[in-house]
Protein backbone atom coordinates (compact mmCIF):
# COMPACT_ATOMS: atom_id res chain seq x y z
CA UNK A 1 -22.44 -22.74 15.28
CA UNK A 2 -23.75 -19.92 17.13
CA UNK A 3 -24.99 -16.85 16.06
CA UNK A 4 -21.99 -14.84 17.34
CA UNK A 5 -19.09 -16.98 17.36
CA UNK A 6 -17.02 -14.36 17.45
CA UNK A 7 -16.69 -12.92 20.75
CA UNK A 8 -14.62 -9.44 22.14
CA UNK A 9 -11.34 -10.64 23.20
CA UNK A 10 -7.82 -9.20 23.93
CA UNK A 11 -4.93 -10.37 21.65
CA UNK A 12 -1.43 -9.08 22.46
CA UNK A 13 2.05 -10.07 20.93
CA UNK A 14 5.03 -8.21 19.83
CA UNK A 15 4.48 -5.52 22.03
CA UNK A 16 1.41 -4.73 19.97
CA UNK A 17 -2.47 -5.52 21.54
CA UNK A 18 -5.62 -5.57 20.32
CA UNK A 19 -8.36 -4.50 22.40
CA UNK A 20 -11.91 -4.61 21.81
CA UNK A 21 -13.13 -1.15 20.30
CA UNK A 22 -15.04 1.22 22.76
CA UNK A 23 -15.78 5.22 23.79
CA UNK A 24 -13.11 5.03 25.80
CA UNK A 25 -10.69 4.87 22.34
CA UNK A 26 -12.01 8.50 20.82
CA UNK A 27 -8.87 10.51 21.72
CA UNK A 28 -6.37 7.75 20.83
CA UNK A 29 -7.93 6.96 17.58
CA UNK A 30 -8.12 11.24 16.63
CA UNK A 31 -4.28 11.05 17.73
CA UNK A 32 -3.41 7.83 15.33
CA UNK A 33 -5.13 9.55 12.25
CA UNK A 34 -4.31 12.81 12.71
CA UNK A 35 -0.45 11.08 12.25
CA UNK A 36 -0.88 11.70 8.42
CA UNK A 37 -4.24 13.29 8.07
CA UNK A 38 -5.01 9.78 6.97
CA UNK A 39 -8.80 10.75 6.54
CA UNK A 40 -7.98 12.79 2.91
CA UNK A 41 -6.71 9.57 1.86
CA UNK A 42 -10.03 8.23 -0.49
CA UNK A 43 -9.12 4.59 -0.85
CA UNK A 44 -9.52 4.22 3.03
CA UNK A 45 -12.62 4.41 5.89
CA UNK A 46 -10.33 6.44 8.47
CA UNK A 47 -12.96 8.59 10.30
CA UNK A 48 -12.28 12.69 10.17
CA UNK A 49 -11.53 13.68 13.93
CA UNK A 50 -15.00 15.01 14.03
CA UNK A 51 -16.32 11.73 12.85
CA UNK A 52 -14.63 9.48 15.26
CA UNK A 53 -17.21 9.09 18.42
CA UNK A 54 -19.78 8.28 15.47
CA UNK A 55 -16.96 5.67 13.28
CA UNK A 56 -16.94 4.02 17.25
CA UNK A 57 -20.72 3.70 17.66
CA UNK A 58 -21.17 2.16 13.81
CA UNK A 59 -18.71 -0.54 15.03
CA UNK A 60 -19.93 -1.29 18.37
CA UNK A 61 -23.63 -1.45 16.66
CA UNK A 62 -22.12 -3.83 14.25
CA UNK A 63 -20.99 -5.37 17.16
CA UNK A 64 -24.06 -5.93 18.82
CA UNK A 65 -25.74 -7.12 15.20
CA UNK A 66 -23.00 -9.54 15.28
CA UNK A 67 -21.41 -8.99 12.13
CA UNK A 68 -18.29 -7.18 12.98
CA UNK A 69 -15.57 -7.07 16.09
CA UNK A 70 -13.32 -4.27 16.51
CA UNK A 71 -10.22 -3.22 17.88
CA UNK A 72 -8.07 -0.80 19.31
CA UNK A 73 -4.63 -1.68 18.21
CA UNK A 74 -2.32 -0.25 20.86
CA UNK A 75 1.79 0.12 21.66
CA UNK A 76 1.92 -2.04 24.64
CA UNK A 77 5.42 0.29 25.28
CA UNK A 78 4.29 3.60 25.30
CA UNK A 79 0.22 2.68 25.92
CA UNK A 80 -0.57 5.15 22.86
CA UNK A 81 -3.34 3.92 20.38
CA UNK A 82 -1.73 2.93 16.35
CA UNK A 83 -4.79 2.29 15.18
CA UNK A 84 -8.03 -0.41 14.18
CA UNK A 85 -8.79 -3.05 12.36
CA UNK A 86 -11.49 -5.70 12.58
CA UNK A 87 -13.21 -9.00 12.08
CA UNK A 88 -16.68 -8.29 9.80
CA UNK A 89 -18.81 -9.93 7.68
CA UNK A 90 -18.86 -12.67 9.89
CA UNK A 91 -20.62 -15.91 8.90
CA UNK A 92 -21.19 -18.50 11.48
CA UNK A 93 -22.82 -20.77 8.96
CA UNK A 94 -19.82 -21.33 7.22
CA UNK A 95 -17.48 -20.48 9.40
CA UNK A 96 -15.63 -17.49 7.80
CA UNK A 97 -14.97 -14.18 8.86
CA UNK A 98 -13.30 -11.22 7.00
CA UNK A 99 -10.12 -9.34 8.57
CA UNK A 100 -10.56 -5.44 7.33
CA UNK A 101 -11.69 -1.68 8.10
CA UNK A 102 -7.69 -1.52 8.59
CA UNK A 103 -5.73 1.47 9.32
CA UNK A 104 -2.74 2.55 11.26
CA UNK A 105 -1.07 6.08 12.13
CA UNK A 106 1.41 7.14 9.32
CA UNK A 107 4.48 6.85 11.77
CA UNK A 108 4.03 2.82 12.13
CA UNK A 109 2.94 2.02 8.50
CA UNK A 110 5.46 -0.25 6.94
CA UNK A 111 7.04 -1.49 11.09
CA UNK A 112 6.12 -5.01 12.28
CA UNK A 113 2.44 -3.64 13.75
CA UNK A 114 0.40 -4.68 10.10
CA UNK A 115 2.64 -7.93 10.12
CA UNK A 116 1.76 -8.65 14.15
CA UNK A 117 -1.74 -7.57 13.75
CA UNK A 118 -2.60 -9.63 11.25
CA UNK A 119 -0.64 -12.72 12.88
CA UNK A 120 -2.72 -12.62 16.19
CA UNK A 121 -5.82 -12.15 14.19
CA UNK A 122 -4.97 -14.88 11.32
CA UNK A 123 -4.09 -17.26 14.52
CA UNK A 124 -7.19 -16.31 16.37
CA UNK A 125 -9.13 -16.78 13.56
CA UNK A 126 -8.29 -20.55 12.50
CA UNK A 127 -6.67 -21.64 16.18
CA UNK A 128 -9.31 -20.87 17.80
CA UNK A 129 -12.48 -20.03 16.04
CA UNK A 130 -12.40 -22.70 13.65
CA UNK A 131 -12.60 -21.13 10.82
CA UNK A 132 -12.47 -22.56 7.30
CA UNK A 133 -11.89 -19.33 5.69
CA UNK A 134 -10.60 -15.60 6.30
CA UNK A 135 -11.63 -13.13 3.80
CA UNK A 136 -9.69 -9.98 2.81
CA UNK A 137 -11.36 -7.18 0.56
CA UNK A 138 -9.89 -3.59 -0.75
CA UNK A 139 -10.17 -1.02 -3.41
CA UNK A 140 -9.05 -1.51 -6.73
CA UNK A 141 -6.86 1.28 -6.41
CA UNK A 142 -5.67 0.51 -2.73
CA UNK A 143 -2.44 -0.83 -4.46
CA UNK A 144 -0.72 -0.93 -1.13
CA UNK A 145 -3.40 -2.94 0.81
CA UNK A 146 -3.53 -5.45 -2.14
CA UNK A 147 0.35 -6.10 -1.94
CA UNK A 148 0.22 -6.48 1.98
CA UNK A 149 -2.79 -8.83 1.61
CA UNK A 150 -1.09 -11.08 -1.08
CA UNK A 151 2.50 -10.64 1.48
CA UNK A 152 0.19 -12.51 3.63
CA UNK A 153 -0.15 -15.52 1.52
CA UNK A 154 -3.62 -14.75 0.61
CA UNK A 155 -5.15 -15.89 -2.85
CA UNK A 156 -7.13 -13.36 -4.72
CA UNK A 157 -10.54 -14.55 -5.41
CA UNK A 158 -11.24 -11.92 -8.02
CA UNK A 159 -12.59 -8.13 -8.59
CA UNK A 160 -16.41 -7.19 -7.87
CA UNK A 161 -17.02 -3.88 -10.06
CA UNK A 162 -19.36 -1.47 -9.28
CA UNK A 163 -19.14 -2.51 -5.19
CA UNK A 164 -19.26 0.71 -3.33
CA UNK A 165 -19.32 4.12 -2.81
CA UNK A 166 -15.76 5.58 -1.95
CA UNK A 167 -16.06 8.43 0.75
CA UNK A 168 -15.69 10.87 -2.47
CA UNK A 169 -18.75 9.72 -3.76
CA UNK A 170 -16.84 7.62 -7.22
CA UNK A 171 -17.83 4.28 -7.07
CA UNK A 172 -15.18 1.47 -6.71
CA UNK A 173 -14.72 -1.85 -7.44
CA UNK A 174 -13.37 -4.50 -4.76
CA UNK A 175 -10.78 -6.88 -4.80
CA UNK A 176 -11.73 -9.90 -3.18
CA UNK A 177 -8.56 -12.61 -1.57
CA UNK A 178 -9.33 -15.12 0.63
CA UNK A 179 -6.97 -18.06 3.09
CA UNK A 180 -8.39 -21.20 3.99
CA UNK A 181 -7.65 -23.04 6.77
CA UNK A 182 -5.00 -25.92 4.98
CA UNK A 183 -3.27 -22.41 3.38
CA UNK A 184 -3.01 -21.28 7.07
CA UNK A 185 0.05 -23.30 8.39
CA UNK A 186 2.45 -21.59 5.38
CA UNK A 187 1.17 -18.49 5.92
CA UNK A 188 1.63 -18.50 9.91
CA UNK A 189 5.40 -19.65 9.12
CA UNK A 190 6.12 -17.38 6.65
CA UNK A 191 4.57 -14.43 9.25
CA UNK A 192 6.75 -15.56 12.04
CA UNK A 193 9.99 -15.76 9.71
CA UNK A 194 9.27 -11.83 8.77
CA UNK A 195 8.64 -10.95 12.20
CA UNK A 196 12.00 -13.03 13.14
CA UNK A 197 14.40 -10.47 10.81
CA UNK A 198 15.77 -7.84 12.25
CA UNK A 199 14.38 -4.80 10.70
């Protein structure tokens, strides 16, 4: 198992893509988080529009360490940028990698973007990287992320306290879930069948 097993790579379903994370993302991603000032918000890692070129170069250094791959999520439709969200705390060793540092413009929270997001990155993940497990984490008090990561058919693994520093300088503890690869075949149904209803 290489080093980097996870390599940048366009995913696109639903009329929702993922594109690998670069410069060329800074307006888009100021546009998607300005739709609900989602930065004030302290249970999430959405960069402050003056913070955004810097939030991009963290993640494409991550990149290059090889511990984290993100994206762009864009509306295939209208070409306009909802979001990110990414693969980190990627192990090779053991074959897991983490799905988080998720966000997504006000104005498509709660629509089938979350739902296809995490279906092309689920499928990616255990089609065709192999893994054995995909990791979730989230705040304590991130009540929403925690139901949309158990809607997924992830198991919750349990609560580190004490983890890290929220962006208001309290200190949080982390929920931990987790999906291994016999769990996946459920889960991928039961993500198709919600897609499937009309909304």
């Amino acid at each position: 198992m290489s080093q980097t097993f996870v390599h940048p790579v366009t995913l696109a379903e639903n009329g929702v893509q993922l594109e690998p994370l670069g410069l060329e993302h800074e307006d888009g991603l100021k546009a998607a988080a300005a739709d609900g000032e989602l930065w004030t918000l302290r249970v999430t890692s959405v960069p402050e529009p003056e913070n955004t070129r810097a939030y991009i170069e963290a993640a494409l250094k991550m990149r290059a360490d090889g511990n984290r791959l993100a994206f762009a999520v864009r509306d295939l439709t209208t070409g306009r940028v909802l979001g990110s969200t990414s693969y980190h705390d990627i192990l090779p060793a053991v074959q897991r990698v983490e799905i988080g540092y998720t966000w997504y413009a006000q104005s498509v929270q709660r629509t089938h973007v979350n739902t296809t997001c995490k279906l092309l990155m689920m499928r990616h993940a255990f089609e065709t990287l192999s893994c054995r497990v995909v990791g979730w984490r989230t705040d304590n008090f991130n009540f929403a992320s925690q139901r949309a990561i158990e809607r997924l058919g992830a198991r919750k693994d349990g609560v580190i306290r004490g983890h890290a520093l929220r962006r208001d300088g309290t200190i949080r503890d982390t929920v931990m879930y987790s999906m291994t690869a016999g769990e996946w075949p459920e889960a991928k149904a039961q993500l198709l069948y919600l897609l499937s209803r009309p909304r």
